[in-house]
Protein backbone atom coordinates (compact mmCIF):
# COMPACT_ATOMS: atom_id res chain seq x y z
CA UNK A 1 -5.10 22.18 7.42
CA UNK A 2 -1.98 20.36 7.58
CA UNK A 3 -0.11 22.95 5.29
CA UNK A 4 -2.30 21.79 1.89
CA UNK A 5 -3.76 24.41 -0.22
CA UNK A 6 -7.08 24.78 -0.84
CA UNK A 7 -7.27 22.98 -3.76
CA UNK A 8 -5.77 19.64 -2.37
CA UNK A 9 -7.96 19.93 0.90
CA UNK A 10 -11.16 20.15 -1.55
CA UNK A 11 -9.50 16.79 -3.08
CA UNK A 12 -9.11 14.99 0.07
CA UNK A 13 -11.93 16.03 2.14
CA UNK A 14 -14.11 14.90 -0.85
CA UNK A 15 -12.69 11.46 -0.54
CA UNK A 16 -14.63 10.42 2.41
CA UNK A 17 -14.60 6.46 1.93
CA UNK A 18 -12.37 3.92 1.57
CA UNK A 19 -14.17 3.22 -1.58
CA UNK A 20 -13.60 6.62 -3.15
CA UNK A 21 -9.97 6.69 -1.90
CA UNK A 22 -9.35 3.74 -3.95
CA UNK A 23 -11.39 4.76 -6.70
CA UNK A 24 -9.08 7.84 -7.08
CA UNK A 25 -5.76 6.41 -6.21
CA UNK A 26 -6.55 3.83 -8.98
CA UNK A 27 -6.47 7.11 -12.04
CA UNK A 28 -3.25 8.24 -10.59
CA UNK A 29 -0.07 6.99 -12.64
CA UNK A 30 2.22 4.33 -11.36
CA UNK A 31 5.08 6.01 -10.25
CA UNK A 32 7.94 4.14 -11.97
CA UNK A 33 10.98 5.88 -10.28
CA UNK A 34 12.94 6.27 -13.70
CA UNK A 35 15.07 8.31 -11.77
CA UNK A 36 15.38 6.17 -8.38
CA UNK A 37 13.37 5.81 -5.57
CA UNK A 38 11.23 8.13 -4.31
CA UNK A 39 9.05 8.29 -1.09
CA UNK A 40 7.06 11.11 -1.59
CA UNK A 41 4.03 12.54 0.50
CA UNK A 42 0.82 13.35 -0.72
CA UNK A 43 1.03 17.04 -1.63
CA UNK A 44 3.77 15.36 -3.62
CA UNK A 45 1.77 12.49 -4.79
CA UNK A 46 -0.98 15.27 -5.82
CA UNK A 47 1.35 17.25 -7.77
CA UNK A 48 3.14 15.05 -9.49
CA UNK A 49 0.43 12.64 -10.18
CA UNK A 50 2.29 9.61 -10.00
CA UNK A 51 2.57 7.11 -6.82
CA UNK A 52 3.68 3.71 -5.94
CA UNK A 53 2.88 1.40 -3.64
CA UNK A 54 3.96 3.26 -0.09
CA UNK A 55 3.01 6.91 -1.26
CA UNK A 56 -0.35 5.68 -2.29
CA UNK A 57 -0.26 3.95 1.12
CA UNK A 58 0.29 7.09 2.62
CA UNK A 59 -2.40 9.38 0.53
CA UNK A 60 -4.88 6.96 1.76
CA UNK A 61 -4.10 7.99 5.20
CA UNK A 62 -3.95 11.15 4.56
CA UNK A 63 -7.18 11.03 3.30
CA UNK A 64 -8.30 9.26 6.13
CA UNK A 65 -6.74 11.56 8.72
CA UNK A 66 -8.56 14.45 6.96
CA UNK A 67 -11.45 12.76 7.56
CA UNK A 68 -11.19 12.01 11.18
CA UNK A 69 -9.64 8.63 11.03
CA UNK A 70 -6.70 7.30 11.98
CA UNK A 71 -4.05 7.13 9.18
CA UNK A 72 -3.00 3.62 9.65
CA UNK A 73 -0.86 1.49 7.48
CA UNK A 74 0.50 -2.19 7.25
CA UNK A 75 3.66 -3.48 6.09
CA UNK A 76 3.37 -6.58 3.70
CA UNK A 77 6.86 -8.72 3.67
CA UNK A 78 8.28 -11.14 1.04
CA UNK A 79 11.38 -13.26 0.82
CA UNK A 80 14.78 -12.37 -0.62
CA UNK A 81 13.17 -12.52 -4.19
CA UNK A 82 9.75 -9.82 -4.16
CA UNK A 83 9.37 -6.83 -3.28
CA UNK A 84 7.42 -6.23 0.14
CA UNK A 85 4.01 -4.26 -0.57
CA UNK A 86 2.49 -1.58 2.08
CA UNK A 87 -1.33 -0.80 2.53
CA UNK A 88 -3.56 1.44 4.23
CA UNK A 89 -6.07 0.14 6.05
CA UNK A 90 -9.39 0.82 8.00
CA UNK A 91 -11.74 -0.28 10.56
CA UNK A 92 -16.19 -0.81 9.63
CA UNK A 93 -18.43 -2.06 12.21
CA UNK A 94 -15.04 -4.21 14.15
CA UNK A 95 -13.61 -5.39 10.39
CA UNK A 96 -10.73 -4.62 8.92
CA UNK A 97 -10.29 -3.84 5.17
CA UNK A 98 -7.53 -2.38 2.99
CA UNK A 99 -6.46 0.37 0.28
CA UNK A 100 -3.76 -0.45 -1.57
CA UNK A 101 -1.80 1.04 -4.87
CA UNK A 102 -0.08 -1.19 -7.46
CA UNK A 103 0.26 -1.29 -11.06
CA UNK A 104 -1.05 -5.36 -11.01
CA UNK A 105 -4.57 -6.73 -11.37
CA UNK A 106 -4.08 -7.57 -7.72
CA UNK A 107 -3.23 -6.48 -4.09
CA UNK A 108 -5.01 -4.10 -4.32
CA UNK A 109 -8.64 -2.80 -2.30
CA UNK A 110 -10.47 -5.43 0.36
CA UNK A 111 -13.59 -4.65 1.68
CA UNK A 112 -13.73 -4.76 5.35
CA UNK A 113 -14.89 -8.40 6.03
CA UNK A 114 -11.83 -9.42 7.89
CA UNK A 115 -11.84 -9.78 11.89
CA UNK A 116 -7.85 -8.95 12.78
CA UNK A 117 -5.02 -8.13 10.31
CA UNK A 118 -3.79 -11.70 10.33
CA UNK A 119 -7.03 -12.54 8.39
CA UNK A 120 -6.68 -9.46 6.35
CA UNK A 121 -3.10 -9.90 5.31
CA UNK A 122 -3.89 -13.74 4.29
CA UNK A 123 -6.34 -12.42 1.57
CA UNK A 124 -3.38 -11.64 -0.19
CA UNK A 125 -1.05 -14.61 -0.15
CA UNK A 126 -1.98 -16.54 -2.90
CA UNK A 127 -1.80 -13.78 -5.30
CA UNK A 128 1.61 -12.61 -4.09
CA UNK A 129 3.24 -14.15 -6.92
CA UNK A 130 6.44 -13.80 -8.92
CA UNK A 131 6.23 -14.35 -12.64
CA UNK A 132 7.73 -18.05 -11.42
CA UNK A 133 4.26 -18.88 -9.89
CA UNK A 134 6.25 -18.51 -6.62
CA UNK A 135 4.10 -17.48 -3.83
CA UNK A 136 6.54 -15.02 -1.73
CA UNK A 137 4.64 -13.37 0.92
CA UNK A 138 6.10 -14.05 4.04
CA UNK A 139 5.37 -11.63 7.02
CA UNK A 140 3.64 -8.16 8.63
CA UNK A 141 3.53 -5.42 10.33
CA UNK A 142 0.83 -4.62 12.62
CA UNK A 143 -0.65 -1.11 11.85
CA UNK A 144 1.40 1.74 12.29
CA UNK A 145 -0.46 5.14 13.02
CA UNK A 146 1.32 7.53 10.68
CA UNK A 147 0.35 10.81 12.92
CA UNK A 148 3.49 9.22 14.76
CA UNK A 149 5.23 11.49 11.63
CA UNK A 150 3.32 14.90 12.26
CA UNK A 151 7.25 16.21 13.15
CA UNK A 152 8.06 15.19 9.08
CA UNK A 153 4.89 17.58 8.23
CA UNK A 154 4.54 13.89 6.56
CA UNK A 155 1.14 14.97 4.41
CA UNK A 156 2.34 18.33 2.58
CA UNK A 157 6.22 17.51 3.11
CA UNK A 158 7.87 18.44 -0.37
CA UNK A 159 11.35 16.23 0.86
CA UNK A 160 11.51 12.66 0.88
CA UNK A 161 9.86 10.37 3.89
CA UNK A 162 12.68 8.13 3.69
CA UNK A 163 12.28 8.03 7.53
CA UNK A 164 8.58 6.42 7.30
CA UNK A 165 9.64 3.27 5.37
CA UNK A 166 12.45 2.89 7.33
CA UNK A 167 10.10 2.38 10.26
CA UNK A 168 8.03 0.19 8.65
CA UNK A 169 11.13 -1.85 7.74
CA UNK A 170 12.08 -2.04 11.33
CA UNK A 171 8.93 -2.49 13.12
CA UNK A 172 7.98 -6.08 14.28
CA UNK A 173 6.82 -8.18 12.42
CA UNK A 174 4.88 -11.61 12.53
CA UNK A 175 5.23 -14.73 9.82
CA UNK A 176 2.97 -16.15 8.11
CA UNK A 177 4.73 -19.44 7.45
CA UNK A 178 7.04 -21.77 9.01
CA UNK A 179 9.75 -23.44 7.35
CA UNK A 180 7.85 -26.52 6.80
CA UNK A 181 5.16 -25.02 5.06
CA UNK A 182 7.08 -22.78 2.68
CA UNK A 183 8.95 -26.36 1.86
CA UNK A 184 5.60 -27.76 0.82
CA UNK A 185 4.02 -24.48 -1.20
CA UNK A 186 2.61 -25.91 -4.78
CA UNK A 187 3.62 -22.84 -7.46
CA UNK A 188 1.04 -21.28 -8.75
CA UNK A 189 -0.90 -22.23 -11.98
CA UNK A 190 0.05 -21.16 -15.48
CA UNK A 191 -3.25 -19.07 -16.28
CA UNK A 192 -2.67 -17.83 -12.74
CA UNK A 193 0.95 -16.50 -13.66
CA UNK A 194 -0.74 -15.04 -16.91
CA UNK A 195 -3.48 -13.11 -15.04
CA UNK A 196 -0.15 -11.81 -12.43
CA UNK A 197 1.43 -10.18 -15.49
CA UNK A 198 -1.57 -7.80 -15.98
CA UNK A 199 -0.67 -4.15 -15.35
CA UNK A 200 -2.37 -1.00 -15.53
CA UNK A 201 0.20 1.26 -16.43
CA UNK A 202 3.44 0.81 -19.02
CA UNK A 203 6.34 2.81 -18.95
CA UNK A 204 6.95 5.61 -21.41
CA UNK A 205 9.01 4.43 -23.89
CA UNK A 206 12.52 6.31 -24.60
């Protein structure tokens, strides 16, 4: 199925939920792209056992798609100053929630409580921070069904997807704030710039 031996097809059938998705893509290694970016797929992700934010994005779909859902994903923007985050995300009983890879204490899994993306992608803003206390998120994507890449072989694909983030990039996208409002946002708190600095994986030293 989909190219994957049958040793990664045991791994991703067996992650059935959203909550085991994130379970696992939470033991996988940041991927700190010591070498420069990467955008690999999942039978990369697998073998390497490293990911950032968009290829754990993308295993999560996989994962989904293997298990009969659609592999959806959501593009997270920020200004000039942050880096923009992506997630996967699902549908339970008409809510959304999300999976999401990052080496911080947060933006990471929701549980689906939320009733459109809008609602979804808010749960984030106030931890979107920049060691500043800045809060940077800015905009979205609505979700973008990644079978829409089946041509890339996009699960089992041993090249780089640069082709998938360059969609995301270039999809519409909706704000979240108008000019007046960014004008008026309070930084965040000290303890709450502390608590943004936590990360679950450090770079090998040299």
């Amino acid at each position: 199925m989909f190219g994957l031996n049958k040793k990664e097809l045991k791994i991703l059938k067996s992650l059935n939920t959203p909550r085991k998705i994130q379970d696992f893509l939470n033991k996988i290694p940041i991927n700190f792209e010591e070498k420069g970016d990467t955008c690999m797929s999942p039978h990369m992700v697998l073998k390497k056992n490293k990911a950032q934010c968009m290829e754990g994005a993308m295993l999560a779909a996989a994962c989904l798609r293997i298990n009969r859902e659609k592999p959806l994903v959501v593009d997270l923007t920020a200004n000039a100053k942050d880096f923009d985050h992506v997630i996967c995300v699902f549908k339970r009983k008409g809510k959304w929630g999300a999976i999401g890879k990052t080496n911080h204490a947060v933006l990471r899994y929701r549980e689906p409580i939320y009733k459109d993306i809008r609602e979804l992608v808010m749960s984030f803003f106030h931890e979107y921070l920049d060691d500043y206390g800045k809060k940077n998120l800015r905009g979205y994507s609505l979700p973008v069904d990644l079978s829409m890449f089946d041509y890339l072989n996009w699960i089992n694909s041993e090249d780089e997807l640069w082709e998938i983030p360059e969609y995301l990039a270039n999809a519409k996208h909706f704000n979240i704030l108008n000019k007046s409002q960014i004008a008026g946002l309070r930084k965040a708190d000290n303890i709450e710039i502390e608590a943004g600095k936590l990360t679950e994986f450090k770079p090998k030293k040299k």
